[in-house]
C-alpha atoms as a PDB file:
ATOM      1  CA  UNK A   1     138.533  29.514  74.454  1.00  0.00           C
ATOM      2  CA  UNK A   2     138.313  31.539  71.451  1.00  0.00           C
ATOM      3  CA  UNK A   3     138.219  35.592  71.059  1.00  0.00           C
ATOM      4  CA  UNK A   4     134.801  36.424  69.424  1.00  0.00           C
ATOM      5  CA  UNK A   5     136.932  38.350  67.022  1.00  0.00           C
ATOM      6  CA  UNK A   6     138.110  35.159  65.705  1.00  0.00           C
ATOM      7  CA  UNK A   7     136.527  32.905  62.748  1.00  0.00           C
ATOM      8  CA  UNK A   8     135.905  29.173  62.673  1.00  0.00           C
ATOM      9  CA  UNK A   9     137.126  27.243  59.657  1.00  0.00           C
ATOM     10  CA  UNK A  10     135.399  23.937  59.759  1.00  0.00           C
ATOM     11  CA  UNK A  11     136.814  20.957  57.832  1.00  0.00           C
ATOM     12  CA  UNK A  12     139.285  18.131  56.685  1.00  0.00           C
ATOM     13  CA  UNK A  13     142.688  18.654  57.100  1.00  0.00           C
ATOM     14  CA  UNK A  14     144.183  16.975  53.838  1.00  0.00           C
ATOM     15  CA  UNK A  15     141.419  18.618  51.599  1.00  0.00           C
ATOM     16  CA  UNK A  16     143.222  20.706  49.259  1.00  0.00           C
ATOM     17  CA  UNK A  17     140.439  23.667  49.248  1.00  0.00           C
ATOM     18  CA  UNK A  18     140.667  23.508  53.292  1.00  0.00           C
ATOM     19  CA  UNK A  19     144.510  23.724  52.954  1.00  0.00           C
ATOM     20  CA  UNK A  20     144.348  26.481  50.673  1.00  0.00           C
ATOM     21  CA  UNK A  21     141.736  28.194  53.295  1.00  0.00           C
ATOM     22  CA  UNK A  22     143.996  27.918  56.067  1.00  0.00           C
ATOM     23  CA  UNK A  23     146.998  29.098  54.243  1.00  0.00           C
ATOM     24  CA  UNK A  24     145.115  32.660  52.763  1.00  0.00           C
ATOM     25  CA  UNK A  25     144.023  33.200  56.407  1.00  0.00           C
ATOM     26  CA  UNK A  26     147.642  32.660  58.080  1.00  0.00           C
ATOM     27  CA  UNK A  27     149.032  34.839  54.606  1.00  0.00           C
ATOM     28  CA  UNK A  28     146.502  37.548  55.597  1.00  0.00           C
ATOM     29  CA  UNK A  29     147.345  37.509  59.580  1.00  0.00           C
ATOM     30  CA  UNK A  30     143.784  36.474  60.944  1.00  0.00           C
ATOM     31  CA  UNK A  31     143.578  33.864  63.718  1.00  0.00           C
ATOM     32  CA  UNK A  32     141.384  31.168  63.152  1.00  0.00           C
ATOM     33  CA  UNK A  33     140.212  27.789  65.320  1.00  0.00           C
ATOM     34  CA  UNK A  34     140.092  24.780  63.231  1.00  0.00           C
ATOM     35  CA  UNK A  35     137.773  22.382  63.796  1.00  0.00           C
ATOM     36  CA  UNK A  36     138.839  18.735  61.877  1.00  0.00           C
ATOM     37  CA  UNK A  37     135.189  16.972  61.088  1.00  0.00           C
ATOM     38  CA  UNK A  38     137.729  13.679  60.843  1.00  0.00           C
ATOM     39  CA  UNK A  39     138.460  13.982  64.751  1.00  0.00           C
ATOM     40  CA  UNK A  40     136.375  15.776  66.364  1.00  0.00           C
ATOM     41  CA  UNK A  41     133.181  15.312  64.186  1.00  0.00           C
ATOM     42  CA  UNK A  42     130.091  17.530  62.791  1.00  0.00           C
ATOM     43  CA  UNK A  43     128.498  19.597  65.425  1.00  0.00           C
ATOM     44  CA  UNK A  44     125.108  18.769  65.059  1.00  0.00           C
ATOM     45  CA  UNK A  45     123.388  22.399  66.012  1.00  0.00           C
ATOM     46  CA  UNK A  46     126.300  24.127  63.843  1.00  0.00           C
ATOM     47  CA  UNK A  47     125.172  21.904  60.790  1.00  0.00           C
ATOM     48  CA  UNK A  48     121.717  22.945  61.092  1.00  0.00           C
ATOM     49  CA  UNK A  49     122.818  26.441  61.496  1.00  0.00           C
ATOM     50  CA  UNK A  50     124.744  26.089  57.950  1.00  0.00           C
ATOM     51  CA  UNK A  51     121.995  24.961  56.279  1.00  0.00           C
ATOM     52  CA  UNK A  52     119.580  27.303  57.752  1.00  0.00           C
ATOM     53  CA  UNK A  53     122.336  30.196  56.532  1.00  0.00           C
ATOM     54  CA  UNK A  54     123.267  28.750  53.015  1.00  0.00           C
ATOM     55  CA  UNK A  55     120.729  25.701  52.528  1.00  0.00           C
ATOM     56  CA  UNK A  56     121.008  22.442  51.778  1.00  0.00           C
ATOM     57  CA  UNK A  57     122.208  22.758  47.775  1.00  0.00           C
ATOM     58  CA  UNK A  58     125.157  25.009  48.457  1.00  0.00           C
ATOM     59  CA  UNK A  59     126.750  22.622  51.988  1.00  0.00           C
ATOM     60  CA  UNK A  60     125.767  19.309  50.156  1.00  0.00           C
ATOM     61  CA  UNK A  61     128.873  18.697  47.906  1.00  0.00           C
ATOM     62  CA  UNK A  62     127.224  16.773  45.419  1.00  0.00           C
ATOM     63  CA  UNK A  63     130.399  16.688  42.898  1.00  0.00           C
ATOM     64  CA  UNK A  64     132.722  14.958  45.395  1.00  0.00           C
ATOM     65  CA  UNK A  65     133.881  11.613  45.418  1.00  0.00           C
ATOM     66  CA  UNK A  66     132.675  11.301  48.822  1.00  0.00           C
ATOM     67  CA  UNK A  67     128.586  11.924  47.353  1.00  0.00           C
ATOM     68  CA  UNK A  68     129.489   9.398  44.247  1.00  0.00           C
ATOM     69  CA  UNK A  69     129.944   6.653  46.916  1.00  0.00           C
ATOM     70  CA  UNK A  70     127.085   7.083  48.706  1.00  0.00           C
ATOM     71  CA  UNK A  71     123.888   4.492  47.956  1.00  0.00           C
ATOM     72  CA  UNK A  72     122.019   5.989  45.114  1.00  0.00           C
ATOM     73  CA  UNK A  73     119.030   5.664  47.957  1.00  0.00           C
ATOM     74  CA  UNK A  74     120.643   7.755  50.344  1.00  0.00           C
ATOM     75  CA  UNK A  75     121.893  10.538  47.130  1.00  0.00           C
ATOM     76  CA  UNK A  76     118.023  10.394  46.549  1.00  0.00           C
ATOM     77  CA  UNK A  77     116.894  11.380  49.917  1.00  0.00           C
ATOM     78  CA  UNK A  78     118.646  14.090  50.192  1.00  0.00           C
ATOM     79  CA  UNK A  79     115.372  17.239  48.908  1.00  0.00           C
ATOM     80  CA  UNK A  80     115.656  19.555  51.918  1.00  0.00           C
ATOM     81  CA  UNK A  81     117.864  20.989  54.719  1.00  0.00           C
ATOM     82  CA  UNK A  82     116.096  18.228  57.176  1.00  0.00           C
ATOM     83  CA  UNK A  83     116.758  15.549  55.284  1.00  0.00           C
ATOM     84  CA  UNK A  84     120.198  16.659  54.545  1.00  0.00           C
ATOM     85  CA  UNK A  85     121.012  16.518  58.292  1.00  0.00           C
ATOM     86  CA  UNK A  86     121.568  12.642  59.100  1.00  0.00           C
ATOM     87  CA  UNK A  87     123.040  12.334  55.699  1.00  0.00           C
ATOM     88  CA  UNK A  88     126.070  15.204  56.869  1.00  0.00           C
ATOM     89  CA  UNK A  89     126.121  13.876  59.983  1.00  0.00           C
ATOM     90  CA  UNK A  90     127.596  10.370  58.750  1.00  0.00           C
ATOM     91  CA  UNK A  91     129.366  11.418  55.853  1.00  0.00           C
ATOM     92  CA  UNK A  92     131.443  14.212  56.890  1.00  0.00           C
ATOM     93  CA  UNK A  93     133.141  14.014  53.616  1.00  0.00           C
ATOM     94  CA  UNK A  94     130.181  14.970  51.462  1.00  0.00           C
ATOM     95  CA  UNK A  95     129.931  18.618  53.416  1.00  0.00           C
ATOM     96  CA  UNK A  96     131.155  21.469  51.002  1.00  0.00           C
ATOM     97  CA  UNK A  97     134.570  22.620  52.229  1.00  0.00           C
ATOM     98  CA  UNK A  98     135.472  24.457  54.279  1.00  0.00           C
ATOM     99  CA  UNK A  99     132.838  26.035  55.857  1.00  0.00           C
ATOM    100  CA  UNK A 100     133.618  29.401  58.109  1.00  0.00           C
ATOM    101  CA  UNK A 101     131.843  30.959  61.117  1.00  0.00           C
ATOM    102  CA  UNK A 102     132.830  34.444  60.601  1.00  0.00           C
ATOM    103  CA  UNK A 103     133.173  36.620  63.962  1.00  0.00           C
ATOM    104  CA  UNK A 104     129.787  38.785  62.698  1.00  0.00           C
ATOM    105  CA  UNK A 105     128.014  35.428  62.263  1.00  0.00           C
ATOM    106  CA  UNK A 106     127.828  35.024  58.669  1.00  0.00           C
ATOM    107  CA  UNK A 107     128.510  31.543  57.643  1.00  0.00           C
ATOM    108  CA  UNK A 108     130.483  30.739  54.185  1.00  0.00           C
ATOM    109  CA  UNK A 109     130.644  27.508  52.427  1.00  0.00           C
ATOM    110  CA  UNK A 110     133.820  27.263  50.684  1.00  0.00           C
ATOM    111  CA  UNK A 111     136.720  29.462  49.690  1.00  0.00           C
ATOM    112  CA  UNK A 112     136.449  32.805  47.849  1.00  0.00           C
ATOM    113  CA  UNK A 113     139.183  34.708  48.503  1.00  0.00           C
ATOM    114  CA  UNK A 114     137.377  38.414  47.091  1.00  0.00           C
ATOM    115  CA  UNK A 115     135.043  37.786  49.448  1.00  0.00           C
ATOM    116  CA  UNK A 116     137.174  36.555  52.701  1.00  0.00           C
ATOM    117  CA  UNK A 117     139.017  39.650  51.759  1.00  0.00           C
ATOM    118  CA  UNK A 118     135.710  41.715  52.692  1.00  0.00           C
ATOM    119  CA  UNK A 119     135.798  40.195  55.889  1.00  0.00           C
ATOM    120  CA  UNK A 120     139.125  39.898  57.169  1.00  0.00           C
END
């Protein structure tokens, strides 16, 4: 069980922005839970809360290798936070990393370390 006072950081362990996230944090003392998309998945309800707090351009990582693989069809669908939903839900890879549930509730999609600096 987590402390409420202590932030989420959402991603894949061998992604090189996600390492760099998790270092800053353990640099700067804060706790944080780790959640690995790779093994334990995309919570559904979390991804819609993402979206809802940063919409669909910012979480989609559309200059990733992991969006240049995708079907062109699939790239194409993608014109809304709905529609972004199944898409993120199979291609964890494609979600903007890493993504943070901050103990206030705020939600940040990727690293800025001025601004985690404000928070932590």
């Amino acid at each position: 069980m987590t402390s409420p006072k202590t932030p989420t950081l959402y991603g894949i362990p061998n992604c090189d922005t996600v390492k760099k996230a998790r270092a800053w944090l353990g640099d700067h003392g804060t706790a944080f839970v780790f959640h690995d998309f790779k093994k334990q998945g995309v919570p559904g309800e979390h991804l819609k809360a993402w979206l809802a707090s940063a919409g669909w351009q910012k979480v989609v990582n559309r200059q990733g290798t992991a969006w240049r693989k995708l079907e062109p069809a699939t790239q194409a669908s993608v014109v809304d936070n709905a529609s972004a939903v199944p898409v993120l839900l199979n291609n964890a890879s494609v979600i903007k990393r890493p993504v943070v549930e901050w103990p206030d509730g705020a939600i940040t999609v990727g690293f800025d370390a001025d601004d985690w600096s404000r928070r932590v």
